[in-house]
Protein backbone atom coordinates (compact mmCIF):
# COMPACT_ATOMS: atom_id res chain seq x y z
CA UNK A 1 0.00 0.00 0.00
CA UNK A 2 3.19 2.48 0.14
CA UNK A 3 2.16 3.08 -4.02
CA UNK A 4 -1.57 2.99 -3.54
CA UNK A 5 -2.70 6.63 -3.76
CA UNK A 6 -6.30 5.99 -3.92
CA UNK A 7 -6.78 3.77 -1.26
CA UNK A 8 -4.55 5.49 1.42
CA UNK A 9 -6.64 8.56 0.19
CA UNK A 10 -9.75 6.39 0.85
CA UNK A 11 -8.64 5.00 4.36
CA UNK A 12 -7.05 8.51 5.77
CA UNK A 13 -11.00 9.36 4.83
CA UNK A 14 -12.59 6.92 6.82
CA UNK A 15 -10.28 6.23 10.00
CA UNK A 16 -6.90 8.36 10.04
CA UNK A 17 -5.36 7.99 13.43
CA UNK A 18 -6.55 10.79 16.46
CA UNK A 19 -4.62 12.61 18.90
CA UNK A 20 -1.88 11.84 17.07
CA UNK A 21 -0.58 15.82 16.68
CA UNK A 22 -0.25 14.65 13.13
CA UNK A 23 -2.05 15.06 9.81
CA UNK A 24 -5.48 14.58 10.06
CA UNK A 25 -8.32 12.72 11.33
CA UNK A 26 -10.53 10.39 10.23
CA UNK A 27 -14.02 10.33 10.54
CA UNK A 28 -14.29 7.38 12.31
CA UNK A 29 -10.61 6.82 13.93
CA UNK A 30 -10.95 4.07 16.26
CA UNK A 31 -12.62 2.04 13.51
CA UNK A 32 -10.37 -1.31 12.45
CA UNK A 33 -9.58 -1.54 9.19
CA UNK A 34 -9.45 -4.21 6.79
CA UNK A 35 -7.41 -3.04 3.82
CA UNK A 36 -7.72 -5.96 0.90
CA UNK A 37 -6.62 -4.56 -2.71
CA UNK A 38 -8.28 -5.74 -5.55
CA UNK A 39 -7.30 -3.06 -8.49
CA UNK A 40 -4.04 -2.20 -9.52
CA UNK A 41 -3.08 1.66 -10.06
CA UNK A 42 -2.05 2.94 -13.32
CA UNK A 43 0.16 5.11 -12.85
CA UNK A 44 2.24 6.12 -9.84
CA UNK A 45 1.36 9.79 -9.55
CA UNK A 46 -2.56 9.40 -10.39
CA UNK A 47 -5.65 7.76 -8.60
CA UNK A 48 -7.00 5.66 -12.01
CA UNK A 49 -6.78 1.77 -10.82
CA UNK A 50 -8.08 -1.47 -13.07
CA UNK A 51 -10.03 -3.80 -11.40
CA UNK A 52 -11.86 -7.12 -12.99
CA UNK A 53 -15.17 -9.51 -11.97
CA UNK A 54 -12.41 -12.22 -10.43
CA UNK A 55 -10.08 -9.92 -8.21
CA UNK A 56 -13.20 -7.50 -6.95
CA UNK A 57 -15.00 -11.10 -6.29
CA UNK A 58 -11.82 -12.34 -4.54
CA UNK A 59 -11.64 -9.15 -2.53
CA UNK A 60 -15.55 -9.38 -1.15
CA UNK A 61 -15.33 -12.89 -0.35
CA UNK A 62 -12.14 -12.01 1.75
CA UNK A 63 -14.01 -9.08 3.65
CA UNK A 64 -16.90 -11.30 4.30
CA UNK A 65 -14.58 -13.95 5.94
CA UNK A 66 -12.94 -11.48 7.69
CA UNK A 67 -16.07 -10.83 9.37
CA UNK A 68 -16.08 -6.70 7.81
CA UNK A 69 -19.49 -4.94 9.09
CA UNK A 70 -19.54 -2.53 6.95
CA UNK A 71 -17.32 -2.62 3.54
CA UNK A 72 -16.70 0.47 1.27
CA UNK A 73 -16.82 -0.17 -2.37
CA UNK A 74 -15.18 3.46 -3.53
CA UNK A 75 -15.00 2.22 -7.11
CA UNK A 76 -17.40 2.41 -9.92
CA UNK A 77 -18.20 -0.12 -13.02
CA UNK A 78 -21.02 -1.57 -14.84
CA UNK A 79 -23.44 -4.16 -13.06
CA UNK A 80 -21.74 -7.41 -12.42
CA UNK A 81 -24.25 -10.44 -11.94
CA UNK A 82 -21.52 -12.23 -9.83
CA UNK A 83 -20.11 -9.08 -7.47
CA UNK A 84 -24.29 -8.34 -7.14
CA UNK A 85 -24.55 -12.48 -5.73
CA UNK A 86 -21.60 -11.81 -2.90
CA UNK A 87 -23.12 -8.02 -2.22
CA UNK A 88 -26.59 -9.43 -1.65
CA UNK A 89 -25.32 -12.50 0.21
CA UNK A 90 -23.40 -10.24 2.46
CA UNK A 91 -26.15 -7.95 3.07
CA UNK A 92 -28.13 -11.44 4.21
CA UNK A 93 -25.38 -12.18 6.60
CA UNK A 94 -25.94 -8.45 7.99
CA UNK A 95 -23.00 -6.50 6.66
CA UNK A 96 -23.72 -3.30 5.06
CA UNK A 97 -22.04 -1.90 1.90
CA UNK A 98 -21.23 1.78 1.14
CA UNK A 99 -20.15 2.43 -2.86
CA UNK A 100 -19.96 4.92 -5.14
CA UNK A 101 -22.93 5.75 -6.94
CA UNK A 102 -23.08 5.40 -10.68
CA UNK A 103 -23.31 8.66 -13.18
CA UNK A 104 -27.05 9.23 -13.23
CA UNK A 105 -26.59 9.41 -16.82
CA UNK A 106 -25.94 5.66 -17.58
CA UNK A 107 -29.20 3.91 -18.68
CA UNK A 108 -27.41 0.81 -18.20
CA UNK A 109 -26.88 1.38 -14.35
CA UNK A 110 -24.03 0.71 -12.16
CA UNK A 111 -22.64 -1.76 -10.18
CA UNK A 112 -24.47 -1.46 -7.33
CA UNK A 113 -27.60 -1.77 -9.20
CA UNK A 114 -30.27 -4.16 -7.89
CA UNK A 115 -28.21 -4.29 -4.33
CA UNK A 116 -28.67 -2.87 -0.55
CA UNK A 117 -26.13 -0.71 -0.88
CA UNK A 118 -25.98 2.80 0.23
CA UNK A 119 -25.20 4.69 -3.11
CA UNK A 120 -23.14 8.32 -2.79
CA UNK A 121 -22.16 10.56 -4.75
CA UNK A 122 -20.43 13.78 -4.31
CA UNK A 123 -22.04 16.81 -3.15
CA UNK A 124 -21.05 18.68 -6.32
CA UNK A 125 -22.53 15.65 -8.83
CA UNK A 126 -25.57 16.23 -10.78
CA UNK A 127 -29.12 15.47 -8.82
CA UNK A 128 -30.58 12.23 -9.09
CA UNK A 129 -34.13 11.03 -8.24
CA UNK A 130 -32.93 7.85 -6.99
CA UNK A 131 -31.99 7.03 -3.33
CA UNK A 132 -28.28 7.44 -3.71
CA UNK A 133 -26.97 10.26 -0.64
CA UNK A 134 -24.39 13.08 -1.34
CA UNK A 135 -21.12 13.80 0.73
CA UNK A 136 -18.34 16.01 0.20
CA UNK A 137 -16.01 14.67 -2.79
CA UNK A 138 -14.27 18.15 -3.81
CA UNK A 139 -10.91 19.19 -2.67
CA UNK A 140 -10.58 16.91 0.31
CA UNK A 141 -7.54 16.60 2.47
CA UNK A 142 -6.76 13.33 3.39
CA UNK A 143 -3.66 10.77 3.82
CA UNK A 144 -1.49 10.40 0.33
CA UNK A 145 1.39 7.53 0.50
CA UNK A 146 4.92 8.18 1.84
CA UNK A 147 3.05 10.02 4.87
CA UNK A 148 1.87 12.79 3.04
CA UNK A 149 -1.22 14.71 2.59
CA UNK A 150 -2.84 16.26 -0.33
CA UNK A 151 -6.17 16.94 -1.61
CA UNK A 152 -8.02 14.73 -3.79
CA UNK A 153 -11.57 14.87 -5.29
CA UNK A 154 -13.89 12.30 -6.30
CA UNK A 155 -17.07 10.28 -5.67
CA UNK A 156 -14.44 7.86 -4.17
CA UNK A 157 -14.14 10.51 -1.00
CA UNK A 158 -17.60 11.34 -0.59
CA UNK A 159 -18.21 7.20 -0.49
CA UNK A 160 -15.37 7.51 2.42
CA UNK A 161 -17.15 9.81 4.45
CA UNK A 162 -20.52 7.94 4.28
CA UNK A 163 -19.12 4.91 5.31
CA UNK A 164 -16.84 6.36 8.59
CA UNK A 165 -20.22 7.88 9.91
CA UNK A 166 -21.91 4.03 8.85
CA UNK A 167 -18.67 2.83 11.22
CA UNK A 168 -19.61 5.86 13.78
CA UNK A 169 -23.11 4.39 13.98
CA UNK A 170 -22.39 0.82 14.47
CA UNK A 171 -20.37 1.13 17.01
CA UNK A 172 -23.19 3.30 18.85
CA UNK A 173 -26.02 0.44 17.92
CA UNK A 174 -24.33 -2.77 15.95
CA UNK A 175 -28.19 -3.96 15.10
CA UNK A 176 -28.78 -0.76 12.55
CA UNK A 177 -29.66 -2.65 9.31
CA UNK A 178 -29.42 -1.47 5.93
CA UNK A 179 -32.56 0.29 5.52
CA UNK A 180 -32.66 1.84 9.29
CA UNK A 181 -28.75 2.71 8.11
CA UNK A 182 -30.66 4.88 5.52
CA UNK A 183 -33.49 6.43 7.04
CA UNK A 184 -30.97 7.66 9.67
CA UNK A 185 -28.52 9.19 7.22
CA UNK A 186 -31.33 11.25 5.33
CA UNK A 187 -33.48 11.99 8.26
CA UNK A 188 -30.27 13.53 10.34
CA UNK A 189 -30.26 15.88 6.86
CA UNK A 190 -30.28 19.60 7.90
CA UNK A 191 -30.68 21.99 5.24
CA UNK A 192 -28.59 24.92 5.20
CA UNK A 193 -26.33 23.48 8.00
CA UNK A 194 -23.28 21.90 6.59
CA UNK A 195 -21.38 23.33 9.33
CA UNK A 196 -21.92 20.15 11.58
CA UNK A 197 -21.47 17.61 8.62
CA UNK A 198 -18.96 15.46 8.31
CA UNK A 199 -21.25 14.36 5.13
CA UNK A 200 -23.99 15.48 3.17
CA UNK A 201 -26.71 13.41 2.29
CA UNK A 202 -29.88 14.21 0.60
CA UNK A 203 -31.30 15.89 -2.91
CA UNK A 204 -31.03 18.58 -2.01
CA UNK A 205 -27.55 20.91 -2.77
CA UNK A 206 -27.53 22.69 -0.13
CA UNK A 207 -28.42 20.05 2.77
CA UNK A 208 -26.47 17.45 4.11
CA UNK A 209 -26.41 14.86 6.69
CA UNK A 210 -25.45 15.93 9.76
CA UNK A 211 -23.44 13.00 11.29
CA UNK A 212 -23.77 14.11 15.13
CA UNK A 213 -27.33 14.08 14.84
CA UNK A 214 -27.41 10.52 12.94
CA UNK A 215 -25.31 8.75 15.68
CA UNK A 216 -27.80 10.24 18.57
CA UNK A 217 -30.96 9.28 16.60
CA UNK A 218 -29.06 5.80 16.43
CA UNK A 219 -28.02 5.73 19.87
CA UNK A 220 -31.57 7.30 21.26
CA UNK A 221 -29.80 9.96 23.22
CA UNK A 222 -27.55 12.82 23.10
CA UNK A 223 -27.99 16.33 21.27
CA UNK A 224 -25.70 18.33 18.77
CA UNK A 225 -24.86 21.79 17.81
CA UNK A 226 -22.63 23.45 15.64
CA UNK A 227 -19.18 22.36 14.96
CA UNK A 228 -19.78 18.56 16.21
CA UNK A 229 -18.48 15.95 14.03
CA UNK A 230 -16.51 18.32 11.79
CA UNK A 231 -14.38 17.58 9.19
């Protein structure tokens, strides 16, 4: 992983180290992470990675052995009957998936088409009418390899924020299933108030999910106010 801009981008995201007087901070920091690589990056100074149906495949299979509650799926591709089998068999077993949402403008869908999987996109992507959520994907500071940091952009990002709060939340109530996991993220929306977000999630531009107020409406206590949750 010392080469692997995108996912140390991805991971500094979800769970960079606290308290660390270093860097940055994740959104969920104490969360363990499972790192398994399935693409291979194209170049060393860019994000662009291949992946295929077998190493993808591989790489779920190995995250639902490794017992993974929640697994992010920052890539994008067309729908994949066999990756769709192993999403919706995990999602069975309980574990929820967080992935990038496809363009809106591909009539052919994406690969999380026909799954349980919380779709997101980046705040500045166009609107859908779907169910997909929006987080911040624009100019985001985050862990780059060789223990630097940089900004990078990207549905990828926004896909990491989502899932750190989904790790902030299960560790408050581990029975949240993939629809509750929903409901909470657009419900704690709070137009006009990105200030508390550490992601935005719903339709509309200007509104985002506020993650303080998500974890207390999963943990059935607690209260907010501006500047909680950060990022």
């Amino acid at each position: 992983f010392n080469r692997d801009r995108h996912g140390t981008e991805v991971v500094g995201v979800i769970a960079a180290a606290a308290n660390n007087a270093e860097g940055i901070v994740g959104v969920a920091p104490r969360a363990r992470v499972y790192l398994i690589k399935a693409c291979w990056q194209l170049a060393a100074d860019a994000d662009p990675a291949r992946c295929n149906s077998f190493t993808l495949a591989q790489g779920l299979v190995a995250a639902l052995d490794a017992g993974a509650q929640v697994v992010n799926l920052s890539i994008t591709g067309p729908s994949d009957p066999l990756l769709r089998e192993l999403i919706q068999e995990g999602s069975q077993r309980g574990v929820l998936f967080v992935g990038a949402a496809a363009d809106p403008a591909d009539a052919q869908g994406g690969l999380l088409q026909g799954t349980r999987a919380i779709e997101v996109a980046s705040l500045n992507s166009p609107r859908a009418a779907d169910a997909r959520v929006y987080a911040p994907g624009s100019e985001i500071l985050t862990l780059m390899p060789g223990g630097r940091y940089d900004f990078a952009s990207g549905s990828s990002l926004a896909t990491a924020h989502v899932t750190g709060t989904v790790a902030l939340i299960l560790a408050s109530n581990p029975r949240v299933s993939a629809g509750t996991m929903q409901r909470l993220l657009r419900e704690s929306s709070s137009e006009g108030q990105s200030g508390v977000t550490a992601v935005s999630v719903t339709a509309d531009a200007s509104a985002g999910v506020d993650a303080c107020a998500a974890l207390a409406a999963a943990a059935g206590h607690g209260a907010c106010k501006r500047g909680d949750l950060h990022t």
